[in-house]
N, C-alpha and C. Protein backbone atom coordinates (compact mmCIF):
# COMPACT_ATOMS: atom_id res chain seq x y z
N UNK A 1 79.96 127.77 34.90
CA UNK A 1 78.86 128.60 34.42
C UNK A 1 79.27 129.27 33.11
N UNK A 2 78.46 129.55 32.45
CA UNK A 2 78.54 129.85 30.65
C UNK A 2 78.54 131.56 30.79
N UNK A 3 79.30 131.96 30.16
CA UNK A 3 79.56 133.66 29.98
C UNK A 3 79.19 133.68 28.31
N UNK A 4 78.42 134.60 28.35
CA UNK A 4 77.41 134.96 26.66
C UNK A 4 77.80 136.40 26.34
N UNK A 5 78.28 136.18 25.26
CA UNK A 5 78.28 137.19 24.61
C UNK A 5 77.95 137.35 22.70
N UNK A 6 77.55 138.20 22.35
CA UNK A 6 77.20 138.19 20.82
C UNK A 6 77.20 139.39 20.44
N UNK A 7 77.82 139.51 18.54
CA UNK A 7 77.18 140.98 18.17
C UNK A 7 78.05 140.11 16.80
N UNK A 8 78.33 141.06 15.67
CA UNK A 8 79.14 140.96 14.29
C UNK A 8 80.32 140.53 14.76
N UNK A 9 81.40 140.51 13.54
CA UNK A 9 82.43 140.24 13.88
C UNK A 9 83.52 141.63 14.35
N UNK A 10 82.83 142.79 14.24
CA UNK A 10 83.61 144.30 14.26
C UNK A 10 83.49 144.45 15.61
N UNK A 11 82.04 143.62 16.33
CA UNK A 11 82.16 144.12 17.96
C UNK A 11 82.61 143.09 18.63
N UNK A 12 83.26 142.35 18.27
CA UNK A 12 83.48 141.39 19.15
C UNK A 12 85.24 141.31 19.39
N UNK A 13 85.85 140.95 20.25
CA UNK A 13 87.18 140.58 20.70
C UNK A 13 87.64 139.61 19.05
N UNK A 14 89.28 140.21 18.37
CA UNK A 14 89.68 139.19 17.56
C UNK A 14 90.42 138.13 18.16
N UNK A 15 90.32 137.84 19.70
CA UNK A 15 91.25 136.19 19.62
C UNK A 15 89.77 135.99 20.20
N UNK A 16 88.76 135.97 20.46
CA UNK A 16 87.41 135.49 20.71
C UNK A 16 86.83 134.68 19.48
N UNK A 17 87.35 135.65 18.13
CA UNK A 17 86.83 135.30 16.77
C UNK A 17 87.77 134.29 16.46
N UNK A 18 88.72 134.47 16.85
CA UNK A 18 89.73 133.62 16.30
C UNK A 18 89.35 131.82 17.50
N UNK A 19 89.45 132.08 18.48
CA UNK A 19 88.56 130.87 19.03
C UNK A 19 87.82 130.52 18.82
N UNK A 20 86.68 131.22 18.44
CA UNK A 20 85.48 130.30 17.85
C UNK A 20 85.93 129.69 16.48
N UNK A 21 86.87 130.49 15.75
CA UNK A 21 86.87 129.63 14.18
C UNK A 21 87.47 128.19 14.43
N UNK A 22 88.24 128.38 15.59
CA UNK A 22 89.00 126.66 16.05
C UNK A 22 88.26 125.41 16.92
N UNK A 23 87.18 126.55 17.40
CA UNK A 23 86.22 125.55 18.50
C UNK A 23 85.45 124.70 17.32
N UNK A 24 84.59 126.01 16.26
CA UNK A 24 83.88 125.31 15.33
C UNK A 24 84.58 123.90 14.40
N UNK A 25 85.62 124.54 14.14
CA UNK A 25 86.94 123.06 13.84
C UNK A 25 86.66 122.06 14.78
N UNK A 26 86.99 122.02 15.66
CA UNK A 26 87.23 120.99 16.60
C UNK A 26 85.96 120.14 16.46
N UNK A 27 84.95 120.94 16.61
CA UNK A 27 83.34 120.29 16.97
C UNK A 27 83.01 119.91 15.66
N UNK A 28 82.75 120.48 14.34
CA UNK A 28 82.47 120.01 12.96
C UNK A 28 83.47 119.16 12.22
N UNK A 29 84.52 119.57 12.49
CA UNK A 29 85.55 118.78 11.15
C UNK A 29 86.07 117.83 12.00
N UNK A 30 86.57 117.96 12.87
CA UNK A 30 86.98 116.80 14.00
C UNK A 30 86.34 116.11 14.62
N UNK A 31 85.12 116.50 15.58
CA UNK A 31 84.68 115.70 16.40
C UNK A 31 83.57 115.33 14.94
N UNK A 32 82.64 115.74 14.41
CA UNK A 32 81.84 115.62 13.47
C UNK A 32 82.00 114.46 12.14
N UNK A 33 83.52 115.08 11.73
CA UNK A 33 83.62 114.64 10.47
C UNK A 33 83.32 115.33 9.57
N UNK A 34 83.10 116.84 9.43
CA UNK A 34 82.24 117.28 8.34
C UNK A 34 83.38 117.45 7.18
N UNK A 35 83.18 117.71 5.86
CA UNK A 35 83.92 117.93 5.09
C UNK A 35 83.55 119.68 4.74
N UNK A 36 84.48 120.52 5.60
CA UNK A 36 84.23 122.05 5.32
C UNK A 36 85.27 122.69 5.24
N UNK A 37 85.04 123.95 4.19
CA UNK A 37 86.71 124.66 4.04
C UNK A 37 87.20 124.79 5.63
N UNK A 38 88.74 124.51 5.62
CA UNK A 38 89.90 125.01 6.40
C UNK A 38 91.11 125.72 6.33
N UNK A 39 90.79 126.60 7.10
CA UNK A 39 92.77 126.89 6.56
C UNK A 39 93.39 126.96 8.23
N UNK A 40 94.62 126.38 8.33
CA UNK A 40 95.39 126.08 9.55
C UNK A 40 94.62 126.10 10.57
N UNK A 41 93.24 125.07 11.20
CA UNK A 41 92.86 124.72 12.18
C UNK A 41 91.87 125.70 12.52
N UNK A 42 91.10 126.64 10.89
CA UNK A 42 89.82 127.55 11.55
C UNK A 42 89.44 126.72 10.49
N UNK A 43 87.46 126.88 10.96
CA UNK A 43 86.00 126.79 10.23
C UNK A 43 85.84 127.89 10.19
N UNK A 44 85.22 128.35 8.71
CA UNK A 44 84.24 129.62 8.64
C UNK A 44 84.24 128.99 6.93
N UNK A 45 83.15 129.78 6.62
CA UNK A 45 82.57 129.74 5.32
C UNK A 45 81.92 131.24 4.49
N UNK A 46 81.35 130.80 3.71
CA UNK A 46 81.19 132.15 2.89
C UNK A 46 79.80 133.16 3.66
N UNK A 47 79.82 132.58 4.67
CA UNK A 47 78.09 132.87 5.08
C UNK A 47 78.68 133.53 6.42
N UNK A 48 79.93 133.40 6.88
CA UNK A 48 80.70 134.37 7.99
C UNK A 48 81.66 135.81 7.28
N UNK A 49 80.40 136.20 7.67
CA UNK A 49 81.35 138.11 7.06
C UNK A 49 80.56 138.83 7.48
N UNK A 50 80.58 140.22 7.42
CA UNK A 50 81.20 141.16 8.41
C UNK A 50 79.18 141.99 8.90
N UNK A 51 78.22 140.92 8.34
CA UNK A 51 77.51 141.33 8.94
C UNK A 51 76.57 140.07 9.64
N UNK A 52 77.06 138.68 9.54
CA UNK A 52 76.99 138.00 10.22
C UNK A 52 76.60 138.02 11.60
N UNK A 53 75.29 137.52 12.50
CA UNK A 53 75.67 137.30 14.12
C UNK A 53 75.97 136.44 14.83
N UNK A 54 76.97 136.50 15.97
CA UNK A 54 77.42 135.60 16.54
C UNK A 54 76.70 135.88 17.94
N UNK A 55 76.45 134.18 18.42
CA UNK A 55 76.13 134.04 19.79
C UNK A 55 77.14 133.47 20.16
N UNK A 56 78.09 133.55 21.37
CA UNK A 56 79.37 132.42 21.88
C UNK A 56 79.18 132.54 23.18
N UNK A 57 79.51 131.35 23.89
CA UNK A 57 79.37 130.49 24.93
C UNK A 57 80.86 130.41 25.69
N UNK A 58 80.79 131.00 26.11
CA UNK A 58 82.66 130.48 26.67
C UNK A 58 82.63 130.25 28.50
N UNK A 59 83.20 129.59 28.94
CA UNK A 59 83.21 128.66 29.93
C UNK A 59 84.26 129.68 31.11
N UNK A 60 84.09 129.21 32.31
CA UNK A 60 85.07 130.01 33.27
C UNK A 60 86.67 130.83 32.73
N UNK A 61 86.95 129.91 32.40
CA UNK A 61 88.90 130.48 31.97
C UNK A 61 88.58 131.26 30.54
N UNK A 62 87.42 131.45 30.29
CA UNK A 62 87.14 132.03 28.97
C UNK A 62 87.50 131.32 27.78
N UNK A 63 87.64 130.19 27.59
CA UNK A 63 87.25 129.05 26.32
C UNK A 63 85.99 128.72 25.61
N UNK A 64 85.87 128.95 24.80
CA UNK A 64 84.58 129.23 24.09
C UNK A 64 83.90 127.44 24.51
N UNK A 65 82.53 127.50 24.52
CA UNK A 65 82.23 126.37 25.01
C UNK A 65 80.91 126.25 24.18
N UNK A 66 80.48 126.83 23.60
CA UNK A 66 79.27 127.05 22.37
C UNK A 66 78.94 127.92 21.79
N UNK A 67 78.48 127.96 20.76
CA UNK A 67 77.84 129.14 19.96
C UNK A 67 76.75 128.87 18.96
N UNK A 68 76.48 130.15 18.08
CA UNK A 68 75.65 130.02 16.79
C UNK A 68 75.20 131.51 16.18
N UNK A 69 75.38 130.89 15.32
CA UNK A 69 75.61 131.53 13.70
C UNK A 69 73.66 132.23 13.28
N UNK A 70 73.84 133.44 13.37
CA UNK A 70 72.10 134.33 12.99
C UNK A 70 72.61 135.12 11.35
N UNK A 71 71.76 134.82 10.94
CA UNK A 71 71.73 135.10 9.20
C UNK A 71 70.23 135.39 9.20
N UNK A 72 70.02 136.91 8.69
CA UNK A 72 68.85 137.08 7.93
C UNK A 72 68.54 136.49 6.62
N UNK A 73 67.30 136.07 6.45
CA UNK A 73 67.00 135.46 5.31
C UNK A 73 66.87 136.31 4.22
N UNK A 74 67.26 137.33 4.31
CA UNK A 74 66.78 138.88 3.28
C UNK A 74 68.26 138.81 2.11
N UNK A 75 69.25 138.24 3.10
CA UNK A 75 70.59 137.84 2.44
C UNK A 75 70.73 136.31 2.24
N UNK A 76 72.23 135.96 1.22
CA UNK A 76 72.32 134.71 1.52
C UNK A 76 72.57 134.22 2.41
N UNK A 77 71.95 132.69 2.90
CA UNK A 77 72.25 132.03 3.97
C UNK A 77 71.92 130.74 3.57
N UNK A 78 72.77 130.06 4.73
CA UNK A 78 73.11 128.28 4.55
C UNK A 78 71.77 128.08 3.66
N UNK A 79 71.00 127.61 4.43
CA UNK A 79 69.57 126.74 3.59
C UNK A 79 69.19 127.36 2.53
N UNK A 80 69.29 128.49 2.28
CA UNK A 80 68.52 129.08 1.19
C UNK A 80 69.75 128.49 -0.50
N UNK A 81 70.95 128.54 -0.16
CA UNK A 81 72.15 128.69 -0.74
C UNK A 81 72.52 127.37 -1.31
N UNK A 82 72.32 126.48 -0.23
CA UNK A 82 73.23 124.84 -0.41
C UNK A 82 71.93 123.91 -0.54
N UNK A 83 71.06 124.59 0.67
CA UNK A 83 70.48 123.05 0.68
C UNK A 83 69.10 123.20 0.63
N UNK A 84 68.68 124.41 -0.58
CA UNK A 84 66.91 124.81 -0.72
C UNK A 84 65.98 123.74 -1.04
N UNK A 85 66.38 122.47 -1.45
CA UNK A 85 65.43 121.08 -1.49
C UNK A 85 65.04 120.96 -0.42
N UNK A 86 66.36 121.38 1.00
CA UNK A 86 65.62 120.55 1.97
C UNK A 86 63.88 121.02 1.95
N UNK A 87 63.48 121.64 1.23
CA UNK A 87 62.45 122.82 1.44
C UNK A 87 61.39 122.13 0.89
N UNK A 88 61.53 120.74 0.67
CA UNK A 88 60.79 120.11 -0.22
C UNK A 88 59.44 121.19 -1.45
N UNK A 89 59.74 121.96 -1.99
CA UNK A 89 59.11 122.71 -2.81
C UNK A 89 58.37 123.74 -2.05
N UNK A 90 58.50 123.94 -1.18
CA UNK A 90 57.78 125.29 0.03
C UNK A 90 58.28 126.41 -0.23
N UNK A 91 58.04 127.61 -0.41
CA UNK A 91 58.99 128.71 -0.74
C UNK A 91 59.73 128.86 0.70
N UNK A 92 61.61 129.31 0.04
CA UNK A 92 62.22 129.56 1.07
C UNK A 92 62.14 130.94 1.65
N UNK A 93 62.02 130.70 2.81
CA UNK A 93 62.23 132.28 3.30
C UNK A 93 62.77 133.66 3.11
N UNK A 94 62.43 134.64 2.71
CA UNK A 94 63.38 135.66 2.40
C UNK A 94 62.72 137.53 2.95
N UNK A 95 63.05 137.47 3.69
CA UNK A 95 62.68 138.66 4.64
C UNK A 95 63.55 138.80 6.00
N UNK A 96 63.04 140.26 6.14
CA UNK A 96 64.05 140.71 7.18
C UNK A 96 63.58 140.18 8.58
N UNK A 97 62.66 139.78 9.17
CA UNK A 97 62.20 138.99 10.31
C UNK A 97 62.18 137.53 9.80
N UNK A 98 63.07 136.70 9.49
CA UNK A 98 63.12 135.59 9.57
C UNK A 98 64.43 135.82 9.35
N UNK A 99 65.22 135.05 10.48
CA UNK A 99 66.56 134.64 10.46
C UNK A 99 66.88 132.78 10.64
N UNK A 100 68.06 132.89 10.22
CA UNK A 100 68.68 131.31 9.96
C UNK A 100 69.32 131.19 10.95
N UNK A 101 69.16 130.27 12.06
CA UNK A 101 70.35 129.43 12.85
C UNK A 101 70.91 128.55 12.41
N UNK A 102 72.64 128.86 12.39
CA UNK A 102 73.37 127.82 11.69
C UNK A 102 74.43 127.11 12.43
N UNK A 103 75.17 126.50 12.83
CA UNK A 103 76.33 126.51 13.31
C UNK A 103 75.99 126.64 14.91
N UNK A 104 74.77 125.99 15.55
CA UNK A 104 74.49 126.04 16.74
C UNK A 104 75.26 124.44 17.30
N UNK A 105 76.12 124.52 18.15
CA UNK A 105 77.00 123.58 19.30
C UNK A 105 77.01 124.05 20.73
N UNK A 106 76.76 123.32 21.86
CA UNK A 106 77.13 123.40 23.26
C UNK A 106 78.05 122.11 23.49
N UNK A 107 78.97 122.64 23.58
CA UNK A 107 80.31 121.49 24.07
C UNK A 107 81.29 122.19 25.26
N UNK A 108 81.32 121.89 26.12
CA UNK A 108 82.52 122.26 27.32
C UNK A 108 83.81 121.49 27.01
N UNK A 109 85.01 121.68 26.14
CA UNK A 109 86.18 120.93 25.47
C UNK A 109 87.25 121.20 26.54
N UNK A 110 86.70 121.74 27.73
CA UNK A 110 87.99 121.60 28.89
C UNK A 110 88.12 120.20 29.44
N UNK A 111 88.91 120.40 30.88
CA UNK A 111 88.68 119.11 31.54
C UNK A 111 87.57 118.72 32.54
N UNK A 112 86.64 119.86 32.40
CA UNK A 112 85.77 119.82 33.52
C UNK A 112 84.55 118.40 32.66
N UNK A 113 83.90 117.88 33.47
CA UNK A 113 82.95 117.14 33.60
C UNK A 113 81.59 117.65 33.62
N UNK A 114 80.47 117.64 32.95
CA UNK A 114 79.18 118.43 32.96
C UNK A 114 78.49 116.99 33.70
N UNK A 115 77.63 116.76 34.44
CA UNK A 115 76.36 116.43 34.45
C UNK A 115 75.40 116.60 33.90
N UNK A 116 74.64 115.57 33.53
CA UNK A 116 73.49 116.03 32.56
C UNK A 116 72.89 116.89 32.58
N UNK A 117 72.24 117.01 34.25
CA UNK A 117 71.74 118.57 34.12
C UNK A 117 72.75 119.64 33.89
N UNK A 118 73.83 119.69 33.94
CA UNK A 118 74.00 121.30 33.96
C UNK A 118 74.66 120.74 31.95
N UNK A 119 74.43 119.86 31.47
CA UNK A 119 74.52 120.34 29.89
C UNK A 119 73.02 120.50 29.38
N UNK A 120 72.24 119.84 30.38
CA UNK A 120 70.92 120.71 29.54
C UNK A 120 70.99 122.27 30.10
N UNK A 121 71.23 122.46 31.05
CA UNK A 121 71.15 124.07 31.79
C UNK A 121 71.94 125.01 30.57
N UNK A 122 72.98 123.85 29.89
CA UNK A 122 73.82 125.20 28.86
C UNK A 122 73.10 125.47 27.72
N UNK A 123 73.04 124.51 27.53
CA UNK A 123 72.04 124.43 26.10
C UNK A 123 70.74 125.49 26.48
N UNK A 124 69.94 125.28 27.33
CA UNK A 124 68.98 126.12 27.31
C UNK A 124 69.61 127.60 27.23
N UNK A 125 70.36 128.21 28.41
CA UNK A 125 70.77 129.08 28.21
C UNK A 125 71.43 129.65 27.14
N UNK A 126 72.34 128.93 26.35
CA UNK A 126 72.79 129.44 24.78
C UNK A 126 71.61 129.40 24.12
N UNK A 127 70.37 128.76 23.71
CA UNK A 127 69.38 128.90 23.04
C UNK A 127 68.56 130.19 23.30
N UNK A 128 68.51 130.18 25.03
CA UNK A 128 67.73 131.65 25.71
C UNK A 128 68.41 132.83 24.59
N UNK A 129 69.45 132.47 24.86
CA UNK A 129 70.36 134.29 24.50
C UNK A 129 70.10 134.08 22.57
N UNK A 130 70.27 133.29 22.46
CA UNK A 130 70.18 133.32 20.17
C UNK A 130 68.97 133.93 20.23
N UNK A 131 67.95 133.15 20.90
CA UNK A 131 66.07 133.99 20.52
C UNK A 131 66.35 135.37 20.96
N UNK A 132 67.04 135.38 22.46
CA UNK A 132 66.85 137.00 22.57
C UNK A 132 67.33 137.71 21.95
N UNK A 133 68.92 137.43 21.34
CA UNK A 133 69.74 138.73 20.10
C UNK A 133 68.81 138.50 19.08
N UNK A 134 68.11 137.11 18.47
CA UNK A 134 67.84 137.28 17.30
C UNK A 134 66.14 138.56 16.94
N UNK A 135 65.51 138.18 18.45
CA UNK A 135 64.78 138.58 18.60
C UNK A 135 65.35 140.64 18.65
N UNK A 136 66.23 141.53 18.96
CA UNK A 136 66.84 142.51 18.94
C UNK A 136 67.15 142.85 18.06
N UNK A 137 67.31 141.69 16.98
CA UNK A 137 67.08 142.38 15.54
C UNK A 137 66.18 142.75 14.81
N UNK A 138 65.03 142.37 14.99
CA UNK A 138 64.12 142.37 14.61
C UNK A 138 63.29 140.83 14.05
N UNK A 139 63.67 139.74 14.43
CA UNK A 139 63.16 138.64 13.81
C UNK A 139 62.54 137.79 14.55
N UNK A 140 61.35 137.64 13.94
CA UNK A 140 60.08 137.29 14.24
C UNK A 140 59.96 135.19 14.45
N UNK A 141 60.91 134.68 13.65
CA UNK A 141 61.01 133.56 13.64
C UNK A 141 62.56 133.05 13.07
N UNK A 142 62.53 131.88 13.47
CA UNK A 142 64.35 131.39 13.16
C UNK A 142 63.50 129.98 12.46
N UNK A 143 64.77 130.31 11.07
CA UNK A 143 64.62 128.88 10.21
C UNK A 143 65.56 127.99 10.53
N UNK A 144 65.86 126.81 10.66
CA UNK A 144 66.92 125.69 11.11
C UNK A 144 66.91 124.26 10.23
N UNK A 145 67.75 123.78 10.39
CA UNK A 145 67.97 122.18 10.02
C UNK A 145 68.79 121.77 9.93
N UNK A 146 68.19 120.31 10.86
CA UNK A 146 68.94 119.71 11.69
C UNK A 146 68.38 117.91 11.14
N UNK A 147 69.49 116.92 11.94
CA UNK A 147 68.74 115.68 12.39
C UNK A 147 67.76 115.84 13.22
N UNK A 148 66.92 114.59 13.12
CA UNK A 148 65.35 114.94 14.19
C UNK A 148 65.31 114.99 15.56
N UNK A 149 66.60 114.73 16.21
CA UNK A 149 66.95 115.15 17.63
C UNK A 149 66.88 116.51 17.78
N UNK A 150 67.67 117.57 17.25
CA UNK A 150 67.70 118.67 17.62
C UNK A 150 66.46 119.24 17.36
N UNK A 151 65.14 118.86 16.71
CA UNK A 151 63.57 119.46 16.95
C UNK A 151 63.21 118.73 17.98
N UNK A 152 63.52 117.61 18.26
CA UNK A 152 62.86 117.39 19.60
C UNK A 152 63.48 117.88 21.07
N UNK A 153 64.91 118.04 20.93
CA UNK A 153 65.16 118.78 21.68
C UNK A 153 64.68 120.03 22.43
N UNK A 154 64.57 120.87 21.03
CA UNK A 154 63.65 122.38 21.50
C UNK A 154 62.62 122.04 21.79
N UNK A 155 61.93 121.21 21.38
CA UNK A 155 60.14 121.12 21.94
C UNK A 155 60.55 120.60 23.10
N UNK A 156 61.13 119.44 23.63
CA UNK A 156 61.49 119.13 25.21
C UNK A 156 61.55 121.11 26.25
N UNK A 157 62.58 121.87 25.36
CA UNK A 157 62.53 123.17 26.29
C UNK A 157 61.11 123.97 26.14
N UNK A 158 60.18 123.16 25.28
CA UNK A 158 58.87 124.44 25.12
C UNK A 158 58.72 124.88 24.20
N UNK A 159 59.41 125.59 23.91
CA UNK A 159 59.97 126.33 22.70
C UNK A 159 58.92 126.07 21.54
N UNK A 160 58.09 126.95 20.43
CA UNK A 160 57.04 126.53 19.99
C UNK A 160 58.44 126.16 18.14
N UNK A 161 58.48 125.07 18.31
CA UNK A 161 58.96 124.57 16.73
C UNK A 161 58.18 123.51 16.01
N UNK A 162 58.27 123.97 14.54
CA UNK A 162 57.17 123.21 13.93
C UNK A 162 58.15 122.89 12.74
N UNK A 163 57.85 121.99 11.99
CA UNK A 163 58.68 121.63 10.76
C UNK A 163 58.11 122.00 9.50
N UNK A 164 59.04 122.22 8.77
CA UNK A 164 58.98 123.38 7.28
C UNK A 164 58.69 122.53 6.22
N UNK A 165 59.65 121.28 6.50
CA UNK A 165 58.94 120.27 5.47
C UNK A 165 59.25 118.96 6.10
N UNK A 166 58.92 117.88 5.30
CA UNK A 166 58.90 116.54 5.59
C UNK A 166 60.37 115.88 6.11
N UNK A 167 61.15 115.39 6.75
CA UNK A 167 62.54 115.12 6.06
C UNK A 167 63.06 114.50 5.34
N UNK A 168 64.20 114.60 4.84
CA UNK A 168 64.77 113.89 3.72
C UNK A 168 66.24 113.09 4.60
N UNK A 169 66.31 112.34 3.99
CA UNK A 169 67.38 111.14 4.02
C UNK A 169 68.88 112.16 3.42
N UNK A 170 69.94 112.59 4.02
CA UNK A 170 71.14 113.31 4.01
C UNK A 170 72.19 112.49 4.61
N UNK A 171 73.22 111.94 3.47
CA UNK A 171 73.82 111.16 3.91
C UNK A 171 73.55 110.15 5.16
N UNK A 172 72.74 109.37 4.66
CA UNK A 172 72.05 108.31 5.76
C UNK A 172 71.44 108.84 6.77
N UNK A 173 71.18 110.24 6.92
CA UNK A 173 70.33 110.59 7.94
C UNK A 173 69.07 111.16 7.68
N UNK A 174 67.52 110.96 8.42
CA UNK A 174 66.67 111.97 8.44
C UNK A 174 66.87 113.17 8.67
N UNK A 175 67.11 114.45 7.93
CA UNK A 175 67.28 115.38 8.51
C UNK A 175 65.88 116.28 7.76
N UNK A 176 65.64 117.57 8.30
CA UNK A 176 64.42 118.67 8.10
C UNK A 176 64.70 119.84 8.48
N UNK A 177 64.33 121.17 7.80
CA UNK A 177 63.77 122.20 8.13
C UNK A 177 62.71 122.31 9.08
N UNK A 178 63.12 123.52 9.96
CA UNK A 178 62.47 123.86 10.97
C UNK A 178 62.26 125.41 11.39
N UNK A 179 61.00 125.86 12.17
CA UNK A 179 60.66 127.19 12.21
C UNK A 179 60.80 126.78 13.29
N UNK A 180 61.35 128.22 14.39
CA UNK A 180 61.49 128.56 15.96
C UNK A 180 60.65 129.76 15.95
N UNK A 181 59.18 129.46 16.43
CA UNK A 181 58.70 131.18 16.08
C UNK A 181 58.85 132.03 17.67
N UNK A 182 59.45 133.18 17.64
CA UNK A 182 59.84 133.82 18.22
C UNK A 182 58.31 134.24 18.93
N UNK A 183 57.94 133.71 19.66
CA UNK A 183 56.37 134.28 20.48
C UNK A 183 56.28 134.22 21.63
N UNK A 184 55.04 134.20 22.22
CA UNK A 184 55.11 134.37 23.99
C UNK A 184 55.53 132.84 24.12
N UNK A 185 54.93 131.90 23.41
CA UNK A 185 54.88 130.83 23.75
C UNK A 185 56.64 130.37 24.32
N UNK A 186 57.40 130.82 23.13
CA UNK A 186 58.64 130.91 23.19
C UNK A 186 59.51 131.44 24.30
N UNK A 187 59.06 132.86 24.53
CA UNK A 187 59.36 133.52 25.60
C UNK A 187 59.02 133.26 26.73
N UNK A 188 58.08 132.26 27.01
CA UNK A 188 57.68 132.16 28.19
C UNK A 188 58.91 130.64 28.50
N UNK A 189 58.60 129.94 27.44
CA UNK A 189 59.59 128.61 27.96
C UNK A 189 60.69 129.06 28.22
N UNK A 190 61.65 129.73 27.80
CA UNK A 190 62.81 130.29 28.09
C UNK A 190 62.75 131.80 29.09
N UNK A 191 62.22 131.71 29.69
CA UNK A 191 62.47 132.55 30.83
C UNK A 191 62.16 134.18 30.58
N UNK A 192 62.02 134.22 29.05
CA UNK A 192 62.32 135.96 28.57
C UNK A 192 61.59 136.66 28.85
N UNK A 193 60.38 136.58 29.47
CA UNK A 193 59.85 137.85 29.75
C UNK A 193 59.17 137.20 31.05
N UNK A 194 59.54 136.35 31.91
CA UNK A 194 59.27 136.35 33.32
C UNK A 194 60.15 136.03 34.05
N UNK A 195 59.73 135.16 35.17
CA UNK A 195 60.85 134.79 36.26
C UNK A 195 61.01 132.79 36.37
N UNK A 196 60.18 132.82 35.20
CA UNK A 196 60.11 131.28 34.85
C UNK A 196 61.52 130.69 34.78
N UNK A 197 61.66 129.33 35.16
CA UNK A 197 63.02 128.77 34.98
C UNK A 197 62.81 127.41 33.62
N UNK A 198 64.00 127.15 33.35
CA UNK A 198 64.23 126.20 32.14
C UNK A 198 63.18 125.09 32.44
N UNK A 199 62.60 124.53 31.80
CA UNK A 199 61.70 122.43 31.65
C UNK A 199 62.65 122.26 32.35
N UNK A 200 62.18 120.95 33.22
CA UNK A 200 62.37 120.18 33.92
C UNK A 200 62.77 119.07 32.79
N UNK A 201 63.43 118.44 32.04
CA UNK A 201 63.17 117.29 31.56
C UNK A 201 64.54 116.14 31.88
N UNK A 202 64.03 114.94 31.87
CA UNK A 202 64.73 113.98 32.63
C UNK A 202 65.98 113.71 31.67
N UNK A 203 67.01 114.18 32.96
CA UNK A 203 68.63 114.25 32.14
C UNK A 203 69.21 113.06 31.50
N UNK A 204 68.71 111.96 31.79
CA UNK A 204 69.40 111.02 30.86
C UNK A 204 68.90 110.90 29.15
N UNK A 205 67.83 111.62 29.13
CA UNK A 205 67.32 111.84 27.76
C UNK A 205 68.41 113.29 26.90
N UNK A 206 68.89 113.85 27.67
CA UNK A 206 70.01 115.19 26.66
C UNK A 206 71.44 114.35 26.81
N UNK A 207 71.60 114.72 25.91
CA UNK A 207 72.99 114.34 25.68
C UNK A 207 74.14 115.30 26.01
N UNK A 208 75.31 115.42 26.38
CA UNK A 208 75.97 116.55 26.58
C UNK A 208 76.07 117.58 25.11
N UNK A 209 76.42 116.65 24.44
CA UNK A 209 76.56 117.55 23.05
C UNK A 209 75.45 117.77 22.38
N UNK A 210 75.04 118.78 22.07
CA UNK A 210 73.85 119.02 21.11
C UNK A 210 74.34 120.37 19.82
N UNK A 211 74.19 119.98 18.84
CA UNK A 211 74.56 120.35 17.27
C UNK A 211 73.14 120.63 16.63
N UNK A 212 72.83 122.00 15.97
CA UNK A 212 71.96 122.23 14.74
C UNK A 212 72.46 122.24 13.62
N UNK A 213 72.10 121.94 12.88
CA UNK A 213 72.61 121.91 11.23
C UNK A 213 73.48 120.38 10.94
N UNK A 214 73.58 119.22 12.05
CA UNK A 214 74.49 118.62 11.94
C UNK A 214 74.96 117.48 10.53
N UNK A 215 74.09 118.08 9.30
CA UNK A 215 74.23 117.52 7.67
C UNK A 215 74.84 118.50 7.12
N UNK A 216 75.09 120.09 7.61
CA UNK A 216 75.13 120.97 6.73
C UNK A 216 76.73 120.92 5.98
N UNK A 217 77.45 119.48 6.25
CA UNK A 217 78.36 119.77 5.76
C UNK A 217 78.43 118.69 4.11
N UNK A 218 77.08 118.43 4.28
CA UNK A 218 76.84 117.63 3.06
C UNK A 218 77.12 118.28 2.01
N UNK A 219 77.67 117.72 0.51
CA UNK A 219 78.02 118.66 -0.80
C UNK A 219 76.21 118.19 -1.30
């Protein structure tokens, strides 16, 4: 079972911070391939500092097992910064109720074994808790982009996501901008304001691993 926790980097545990900078390694530069700064076996970038939010996922023995990265759009952040084409000419976001999900992974890197259902069960639940902190900040909608799996993913949980623009071809992949609008519609698929439980959807369609942003390491 997944233990959640989130806030900046000032409230959080430093070997917690320091695990996630090695998990994100493991999952982007290793398992991924991405080409992103490193220094001795951490990920982080210019878009992790000190008012940054973190969602993390960590597994029984307390090993981080997923997370993701909340950036108001009022500041810089990934899409607005690196990759504002993806925006195909749409204005990019910039206000204090719209935040960026970046750096979203559910991976269990122990020795345990997930079943499909219980890696969709994580995934939903790490997604539950990002809308709800992001939603505690005040933000009304989450901007994203991803390959076209991870939008169909969230629409499989309900989740009301719509696309920002068309996609574009990123290093051989379709990838797109995407809005998560923070509404009942939202809240209701994810459990947040009733006693509703996660979609039902048929487990051989999720994959254990599921990644947002998974181009963002394109130059």
């Amino acid at each position: 079972m997944l233990n959640l926790v989130s806030g900046k980097p000032a409230e959080l545990n430093p070997e917690l911070r320091l695990q996630l900078a090695k998990y994100r390694h493991r999952i982007f530069i290793e398992d991924l391939g991405w080409s992103l700064p490193t220094v001795d076996g951490l990920e982080c970038d210019q878009f992790d500092h000190a008012d940054t939010v973190y969602v993390i996922a960590t597994d029984d023995v307390g090993e981080v097992a997923g997370c993701g990265r909340l950036l108001p759009t009022s500041k810089p952040y990934l899409l607005g910064e690196i990759f504002p084409t993806l925006m195909g000419g749409a204005p990019l976001p910039c206000t204090p109720d719209v935040w960026e999900l970046s750096r979203f992974a559910i991976n269990v890197l122990g020795a345990e074994v997930l079943t499909a259902k219980q890696a969709w069960e994580n995934t939903c639940r790490l997604m539950t808790e990002i809308v709800r902190v992001a939603d505690s900040y005040g933000a009304r909608r989450l901007i994203a982009f991803s390959v076209l799996g991870n939008e169909r993913l969230l629409r499989r949980m309900g989740v009301n996501v719509h696309r920002a623009a068309p996609p574009q071809l990123i290093d051989g992949k379709p990838t797109l901008p995407f809005w998560v609008e923070i509404d009942q519609q939202t809240r209701t698929a994810l459990g947040l304001d009733s006693t509703s439980s996660w979609p039902i959807v048929n487990p051989q369609s999720i994959s254990v691993i599921s990644k947002i942003n998974a181009t963002a390491c394109v130059d």
